[in-house]
PDB file of N, CA and C in Angstrom:
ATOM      1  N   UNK A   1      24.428 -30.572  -9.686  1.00  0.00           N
ATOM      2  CA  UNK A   1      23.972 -29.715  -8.615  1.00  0.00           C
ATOM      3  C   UNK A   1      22.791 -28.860  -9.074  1.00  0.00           C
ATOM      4  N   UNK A   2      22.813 -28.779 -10.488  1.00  0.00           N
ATOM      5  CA  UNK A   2      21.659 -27.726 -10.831  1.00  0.00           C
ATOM      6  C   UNK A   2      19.976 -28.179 -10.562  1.00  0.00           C
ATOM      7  N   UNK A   3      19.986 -29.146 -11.050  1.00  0.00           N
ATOM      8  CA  UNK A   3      18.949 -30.433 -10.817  1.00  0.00           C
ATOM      9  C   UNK A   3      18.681 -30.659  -8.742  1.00  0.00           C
ATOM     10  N   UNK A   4      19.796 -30.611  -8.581  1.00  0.00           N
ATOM     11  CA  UNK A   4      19.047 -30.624  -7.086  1.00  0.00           C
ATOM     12  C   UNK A   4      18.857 -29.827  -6.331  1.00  0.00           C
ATOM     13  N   UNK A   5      19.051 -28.372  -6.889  1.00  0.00           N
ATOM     14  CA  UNK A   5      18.491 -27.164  -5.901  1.00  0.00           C
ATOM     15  C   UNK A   5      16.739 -27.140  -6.503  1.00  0.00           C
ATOM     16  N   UNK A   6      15.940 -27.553  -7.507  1.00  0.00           N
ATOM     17  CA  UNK A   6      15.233 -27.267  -7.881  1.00  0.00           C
ATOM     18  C   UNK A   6      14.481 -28.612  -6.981  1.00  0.00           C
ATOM     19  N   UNK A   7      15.020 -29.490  -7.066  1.00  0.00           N
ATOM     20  CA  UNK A   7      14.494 -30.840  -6.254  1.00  0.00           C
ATOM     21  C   UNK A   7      14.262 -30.985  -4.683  1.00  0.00           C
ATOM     22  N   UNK A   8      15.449 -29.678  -3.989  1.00  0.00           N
ATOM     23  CA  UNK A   8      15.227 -29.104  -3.070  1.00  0.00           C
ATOM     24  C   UNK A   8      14.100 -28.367  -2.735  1.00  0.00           C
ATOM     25  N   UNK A   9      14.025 -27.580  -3.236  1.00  0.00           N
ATOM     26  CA  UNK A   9      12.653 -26.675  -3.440  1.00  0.00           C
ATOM     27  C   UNK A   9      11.509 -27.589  -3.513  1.00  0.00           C
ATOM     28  N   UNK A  10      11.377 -28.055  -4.443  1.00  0.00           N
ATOM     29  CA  UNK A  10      10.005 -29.148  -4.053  1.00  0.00           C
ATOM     30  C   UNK A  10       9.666 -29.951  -3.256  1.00  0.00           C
ATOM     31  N   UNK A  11      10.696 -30.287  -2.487  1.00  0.00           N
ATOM     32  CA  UNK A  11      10.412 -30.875  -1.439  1.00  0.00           C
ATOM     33  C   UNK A  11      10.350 -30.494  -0.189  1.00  0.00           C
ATOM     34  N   UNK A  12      11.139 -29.419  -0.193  1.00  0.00           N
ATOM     35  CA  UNK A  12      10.477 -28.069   1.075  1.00  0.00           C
ATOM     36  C   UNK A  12       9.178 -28.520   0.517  1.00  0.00           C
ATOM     37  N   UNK A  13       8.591 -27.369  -0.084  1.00  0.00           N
ATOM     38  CA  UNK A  13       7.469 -27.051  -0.583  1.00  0.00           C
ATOM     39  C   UNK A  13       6.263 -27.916  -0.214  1.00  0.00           C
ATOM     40  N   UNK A  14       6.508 -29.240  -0.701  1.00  0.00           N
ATOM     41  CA  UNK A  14       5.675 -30.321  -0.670  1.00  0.00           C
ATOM     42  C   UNK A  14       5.843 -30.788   0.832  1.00  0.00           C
ATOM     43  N   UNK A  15       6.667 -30.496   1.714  1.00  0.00           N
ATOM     44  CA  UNK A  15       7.063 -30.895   3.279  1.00  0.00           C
ATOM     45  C   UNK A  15       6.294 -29.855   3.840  1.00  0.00           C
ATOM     46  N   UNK A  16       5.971 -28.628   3.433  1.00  0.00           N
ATOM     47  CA  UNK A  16       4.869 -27.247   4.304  1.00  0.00           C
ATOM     48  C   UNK A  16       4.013 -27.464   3.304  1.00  0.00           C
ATOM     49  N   UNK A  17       3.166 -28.168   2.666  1.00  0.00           N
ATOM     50  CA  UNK A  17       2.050 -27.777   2.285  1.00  0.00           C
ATOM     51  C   UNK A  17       0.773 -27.615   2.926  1.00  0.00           C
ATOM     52  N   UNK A  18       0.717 -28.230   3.795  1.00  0.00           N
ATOM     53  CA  UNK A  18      -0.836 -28.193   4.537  1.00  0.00           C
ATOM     54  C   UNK A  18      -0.294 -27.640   5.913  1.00  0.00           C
ATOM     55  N   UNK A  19       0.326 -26.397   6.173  1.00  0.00           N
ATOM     56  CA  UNK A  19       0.686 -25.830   7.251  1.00  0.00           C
ATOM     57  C   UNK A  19      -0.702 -25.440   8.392  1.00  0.00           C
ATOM     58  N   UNK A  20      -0.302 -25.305   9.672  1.00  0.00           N
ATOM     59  CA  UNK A  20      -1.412 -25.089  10.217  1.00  0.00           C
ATOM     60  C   UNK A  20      -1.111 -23.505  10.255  1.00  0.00           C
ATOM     61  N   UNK A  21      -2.447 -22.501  10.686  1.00  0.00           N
ATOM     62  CA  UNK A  21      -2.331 -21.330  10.392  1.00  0.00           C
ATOM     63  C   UNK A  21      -1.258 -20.848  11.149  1.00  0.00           C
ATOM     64  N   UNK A  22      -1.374 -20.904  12.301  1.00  0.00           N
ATOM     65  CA  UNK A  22       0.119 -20.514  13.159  1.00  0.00           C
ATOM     66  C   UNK A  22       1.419 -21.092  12.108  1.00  0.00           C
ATOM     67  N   UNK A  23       1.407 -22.019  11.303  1.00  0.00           N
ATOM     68  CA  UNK A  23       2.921 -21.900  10.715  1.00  0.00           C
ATOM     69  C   UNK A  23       2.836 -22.000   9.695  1.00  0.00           C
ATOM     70  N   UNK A  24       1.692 -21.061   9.057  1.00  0.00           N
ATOM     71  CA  UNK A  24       1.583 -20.912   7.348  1.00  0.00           C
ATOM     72  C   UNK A  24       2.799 -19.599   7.374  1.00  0.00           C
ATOM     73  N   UNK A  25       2.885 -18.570   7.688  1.00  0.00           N
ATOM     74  CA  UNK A  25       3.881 -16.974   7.795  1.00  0.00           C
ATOM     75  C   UNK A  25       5.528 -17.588   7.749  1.00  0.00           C
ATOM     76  N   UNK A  26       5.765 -18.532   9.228  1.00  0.00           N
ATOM     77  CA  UNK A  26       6.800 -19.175   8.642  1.00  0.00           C
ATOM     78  C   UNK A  26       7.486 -20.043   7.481  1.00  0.00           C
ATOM     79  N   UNK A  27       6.710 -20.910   7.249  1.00  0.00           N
ATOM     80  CA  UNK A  27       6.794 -21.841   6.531  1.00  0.00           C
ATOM     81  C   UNK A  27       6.579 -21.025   5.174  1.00  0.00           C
ATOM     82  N   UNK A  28       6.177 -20.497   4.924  1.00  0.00           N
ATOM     83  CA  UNK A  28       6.198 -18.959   3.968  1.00  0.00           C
ATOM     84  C   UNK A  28       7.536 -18.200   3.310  1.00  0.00           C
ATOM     85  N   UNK A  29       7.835 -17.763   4.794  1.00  0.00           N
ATOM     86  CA  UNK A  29       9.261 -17.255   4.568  1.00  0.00           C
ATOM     87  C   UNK A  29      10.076 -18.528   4.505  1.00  0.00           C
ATOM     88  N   UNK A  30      10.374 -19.572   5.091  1.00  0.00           N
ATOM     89  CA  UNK A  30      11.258 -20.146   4.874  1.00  0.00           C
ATOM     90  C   UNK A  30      11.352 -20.479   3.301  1.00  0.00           C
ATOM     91  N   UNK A  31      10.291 -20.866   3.133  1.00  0.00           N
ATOM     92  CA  UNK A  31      10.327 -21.358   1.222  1.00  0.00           C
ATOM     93  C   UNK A  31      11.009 -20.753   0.839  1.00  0.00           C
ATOM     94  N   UNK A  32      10.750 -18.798   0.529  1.00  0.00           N
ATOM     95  CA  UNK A  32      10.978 -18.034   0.037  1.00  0.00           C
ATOM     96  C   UNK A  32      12.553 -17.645   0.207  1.00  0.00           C
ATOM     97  N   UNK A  33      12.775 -17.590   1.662  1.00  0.00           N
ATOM     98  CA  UNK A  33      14.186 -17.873   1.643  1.00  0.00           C
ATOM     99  C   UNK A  33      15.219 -19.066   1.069  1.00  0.00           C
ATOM    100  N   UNK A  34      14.601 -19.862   0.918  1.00  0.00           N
ATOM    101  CA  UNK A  34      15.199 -21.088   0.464  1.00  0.00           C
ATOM    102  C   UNK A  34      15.248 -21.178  -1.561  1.00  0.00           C
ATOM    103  N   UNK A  35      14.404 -20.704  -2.018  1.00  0.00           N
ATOM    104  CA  UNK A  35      14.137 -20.070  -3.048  1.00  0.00           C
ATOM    105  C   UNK A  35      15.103 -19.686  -3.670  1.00  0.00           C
ATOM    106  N   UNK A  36      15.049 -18.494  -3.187  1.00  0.00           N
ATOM    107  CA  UNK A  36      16.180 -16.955  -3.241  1.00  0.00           C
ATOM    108  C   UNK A  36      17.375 -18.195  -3.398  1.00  0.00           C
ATOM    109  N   UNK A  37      17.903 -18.264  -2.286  1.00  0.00           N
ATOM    110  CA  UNK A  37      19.258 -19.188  -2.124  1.00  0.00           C
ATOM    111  C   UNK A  37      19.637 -19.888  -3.316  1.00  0.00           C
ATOM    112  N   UNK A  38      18.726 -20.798  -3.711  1.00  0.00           N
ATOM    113  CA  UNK A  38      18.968 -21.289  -5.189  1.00  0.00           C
ATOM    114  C   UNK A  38      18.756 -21.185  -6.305  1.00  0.00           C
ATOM    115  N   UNK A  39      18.083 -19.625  -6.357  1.00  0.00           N
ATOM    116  CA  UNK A  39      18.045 -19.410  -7.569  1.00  0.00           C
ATOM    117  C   UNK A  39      19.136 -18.756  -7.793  1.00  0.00           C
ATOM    118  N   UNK A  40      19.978 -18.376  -6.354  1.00  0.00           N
ATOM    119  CA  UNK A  40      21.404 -17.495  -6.244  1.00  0.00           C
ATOM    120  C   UNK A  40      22.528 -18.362  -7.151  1.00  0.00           C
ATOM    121  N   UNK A  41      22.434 -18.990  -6.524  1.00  0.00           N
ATOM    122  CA  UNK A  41      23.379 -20.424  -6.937  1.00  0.00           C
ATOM    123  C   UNK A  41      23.276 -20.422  -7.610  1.00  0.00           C
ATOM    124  N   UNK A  42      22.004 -21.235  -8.538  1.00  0.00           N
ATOM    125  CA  UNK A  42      22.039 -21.552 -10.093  1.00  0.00           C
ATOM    126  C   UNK A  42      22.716 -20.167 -11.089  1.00  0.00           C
ATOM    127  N   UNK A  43      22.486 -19.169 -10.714  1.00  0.00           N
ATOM    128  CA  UNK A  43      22.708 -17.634 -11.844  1.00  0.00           C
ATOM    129  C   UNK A  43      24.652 -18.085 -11.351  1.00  0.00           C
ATOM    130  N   UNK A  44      24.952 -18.390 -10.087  1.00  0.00           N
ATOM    131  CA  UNK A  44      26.118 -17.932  -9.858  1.00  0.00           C
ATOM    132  C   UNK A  44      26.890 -19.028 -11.276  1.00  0.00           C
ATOM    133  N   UNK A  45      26.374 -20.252 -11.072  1.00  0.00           N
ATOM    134  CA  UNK A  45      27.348 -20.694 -12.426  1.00  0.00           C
ATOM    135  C   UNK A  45      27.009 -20.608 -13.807  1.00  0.00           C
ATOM    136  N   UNK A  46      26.767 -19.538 -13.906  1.00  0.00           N
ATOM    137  CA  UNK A  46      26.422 -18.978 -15.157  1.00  0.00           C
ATOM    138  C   UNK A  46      27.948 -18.617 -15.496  1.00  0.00           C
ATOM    139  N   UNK A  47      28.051 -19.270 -16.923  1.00  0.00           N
ATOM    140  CA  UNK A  47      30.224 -18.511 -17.888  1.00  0.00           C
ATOM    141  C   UNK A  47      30.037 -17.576 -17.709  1.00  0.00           C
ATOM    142  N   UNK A  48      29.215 -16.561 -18.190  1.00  0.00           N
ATOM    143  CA  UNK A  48      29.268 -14.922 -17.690  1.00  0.00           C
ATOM    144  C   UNK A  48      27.995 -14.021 -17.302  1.00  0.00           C
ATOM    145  N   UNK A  49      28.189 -13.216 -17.081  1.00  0.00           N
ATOM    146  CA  UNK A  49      26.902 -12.262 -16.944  1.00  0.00           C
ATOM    147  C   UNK A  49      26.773 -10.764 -17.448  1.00  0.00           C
ATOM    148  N   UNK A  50      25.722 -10.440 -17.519  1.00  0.00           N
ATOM    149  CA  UNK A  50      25.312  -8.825 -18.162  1.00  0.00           C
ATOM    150  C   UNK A  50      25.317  -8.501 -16.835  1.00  0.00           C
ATOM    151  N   UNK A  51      25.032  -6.986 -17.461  1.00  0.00           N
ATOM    152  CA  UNK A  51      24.120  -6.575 -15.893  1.00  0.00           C
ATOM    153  C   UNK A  51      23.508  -6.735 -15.344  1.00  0.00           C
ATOM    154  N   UNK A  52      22.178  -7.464 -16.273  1.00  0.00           N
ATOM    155  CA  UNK A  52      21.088  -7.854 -16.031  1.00  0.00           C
ATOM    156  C   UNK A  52      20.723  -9.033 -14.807  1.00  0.00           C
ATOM    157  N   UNK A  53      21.774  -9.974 -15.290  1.00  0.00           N
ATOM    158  CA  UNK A  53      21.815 -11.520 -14.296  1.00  0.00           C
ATOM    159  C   UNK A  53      22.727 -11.049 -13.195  1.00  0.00           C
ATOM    160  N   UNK A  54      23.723 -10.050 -13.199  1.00  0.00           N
ATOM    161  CA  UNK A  54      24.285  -9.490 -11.854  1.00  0.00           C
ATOM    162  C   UNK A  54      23.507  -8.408 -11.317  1.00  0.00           C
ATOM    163  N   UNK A  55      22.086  -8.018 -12.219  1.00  0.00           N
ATOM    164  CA  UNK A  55      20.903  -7.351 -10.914  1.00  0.00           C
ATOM    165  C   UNK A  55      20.146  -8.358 -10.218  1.00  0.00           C
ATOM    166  N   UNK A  56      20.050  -9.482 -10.993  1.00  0.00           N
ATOM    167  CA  UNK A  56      18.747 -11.101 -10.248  1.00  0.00           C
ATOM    168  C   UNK A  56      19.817 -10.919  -9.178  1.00  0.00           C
ATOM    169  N   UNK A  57      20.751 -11.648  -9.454  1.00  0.00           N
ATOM    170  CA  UNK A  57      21.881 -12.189  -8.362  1.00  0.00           C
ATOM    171  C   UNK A  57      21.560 -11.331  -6.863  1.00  0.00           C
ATOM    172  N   UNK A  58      22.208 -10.217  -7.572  1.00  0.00           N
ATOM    173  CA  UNK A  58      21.724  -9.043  -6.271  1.00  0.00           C
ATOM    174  C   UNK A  58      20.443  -9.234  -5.313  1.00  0.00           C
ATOM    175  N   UNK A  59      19.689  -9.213  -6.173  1.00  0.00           N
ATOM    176  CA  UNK A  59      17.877  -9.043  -5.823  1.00  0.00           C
ATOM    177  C   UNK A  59      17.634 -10.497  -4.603  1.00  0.00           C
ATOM    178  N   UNK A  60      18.451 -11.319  -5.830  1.00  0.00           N
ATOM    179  CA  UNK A  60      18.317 -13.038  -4.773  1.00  0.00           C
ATOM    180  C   UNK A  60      18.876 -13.026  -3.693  1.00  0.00           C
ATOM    181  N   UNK A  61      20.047 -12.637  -3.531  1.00  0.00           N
ATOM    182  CA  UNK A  61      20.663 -12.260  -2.151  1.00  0.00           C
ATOM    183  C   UNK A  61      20.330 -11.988  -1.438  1.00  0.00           C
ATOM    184  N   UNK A  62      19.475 -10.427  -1.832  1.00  0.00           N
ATOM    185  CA  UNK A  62      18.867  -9.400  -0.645  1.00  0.00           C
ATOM    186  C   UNK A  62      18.261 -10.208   0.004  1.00  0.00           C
ATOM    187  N   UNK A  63      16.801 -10.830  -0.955  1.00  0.00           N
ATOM    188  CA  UNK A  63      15.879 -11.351  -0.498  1.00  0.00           C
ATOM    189  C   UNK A  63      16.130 -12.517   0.363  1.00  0.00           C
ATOM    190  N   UNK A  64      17.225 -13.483  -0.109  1.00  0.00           N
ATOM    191  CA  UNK A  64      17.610 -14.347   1.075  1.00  0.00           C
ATOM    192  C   UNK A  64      17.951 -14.068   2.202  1.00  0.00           C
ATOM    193  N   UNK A  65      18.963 -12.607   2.234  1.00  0.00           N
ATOM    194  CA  UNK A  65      18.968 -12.219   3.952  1.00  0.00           C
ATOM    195  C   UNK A  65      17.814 -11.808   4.101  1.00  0.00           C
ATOM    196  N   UNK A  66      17.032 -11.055   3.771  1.00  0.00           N
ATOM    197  CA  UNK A  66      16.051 -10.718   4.347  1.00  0.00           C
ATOM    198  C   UNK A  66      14.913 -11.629   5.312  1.00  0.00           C
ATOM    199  N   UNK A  67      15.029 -13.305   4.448  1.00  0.00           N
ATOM    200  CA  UNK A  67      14.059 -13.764   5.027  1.00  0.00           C
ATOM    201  C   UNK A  67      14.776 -14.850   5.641  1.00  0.00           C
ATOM    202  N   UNK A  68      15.911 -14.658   5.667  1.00  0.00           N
ATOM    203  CA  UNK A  68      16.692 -16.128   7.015  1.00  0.00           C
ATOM    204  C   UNK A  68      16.567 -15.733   8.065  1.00  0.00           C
ATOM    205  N   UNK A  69      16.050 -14.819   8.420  1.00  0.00           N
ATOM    206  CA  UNK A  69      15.774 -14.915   9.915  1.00  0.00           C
ATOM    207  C   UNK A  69      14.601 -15.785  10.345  1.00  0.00           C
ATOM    208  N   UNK A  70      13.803 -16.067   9.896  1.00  0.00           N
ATOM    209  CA  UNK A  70      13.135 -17.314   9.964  1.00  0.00           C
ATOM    210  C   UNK A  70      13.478 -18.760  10.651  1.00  0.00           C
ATOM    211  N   UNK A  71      15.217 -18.934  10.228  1.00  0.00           N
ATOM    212  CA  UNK A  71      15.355 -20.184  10.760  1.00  0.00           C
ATOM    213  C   UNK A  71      16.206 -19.779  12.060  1.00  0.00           C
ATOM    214  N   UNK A  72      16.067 -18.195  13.050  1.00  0.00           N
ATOM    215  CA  UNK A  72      16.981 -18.062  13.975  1.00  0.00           C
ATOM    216  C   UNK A  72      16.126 -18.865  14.711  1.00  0.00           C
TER     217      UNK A  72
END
């Protein structure tokens, strides 16, 4: 699974690359939300964590709610 959130991502990515200007902002946030999401994931199966990787975690979260409204 680790291997295919990153494989995910590139292929968003590479699926909005030549956005037209009206859906460069979306296609923007969606990445970014989509991002967040798996970089959530990947930290989550981490054996343990500091504080440090339970502040990313946090940070990844936020930022994923923040930008799923994108796909309402």
């Amino acid at each position: 699974m680790k291997g295919l959130g990153h494989v995910i991502v590139l292929v968003f990515a590479a699926t909005v690359l030549n956005p037209l200007v009206s859906q460069s902002i979306p296609f923007t946030e969606a990445l970014l939300c989509l991002k967040n999401f798996v970089y959530f994931h990947l930290m989550v199966q981490y054996w343990y964590h500091t504080e440090a990787t339970i502040e990313y975690m946090e940070n990844y979260l936020e930022e994923f709610h923040f930008h799923k409204v994108v796909f309402s």
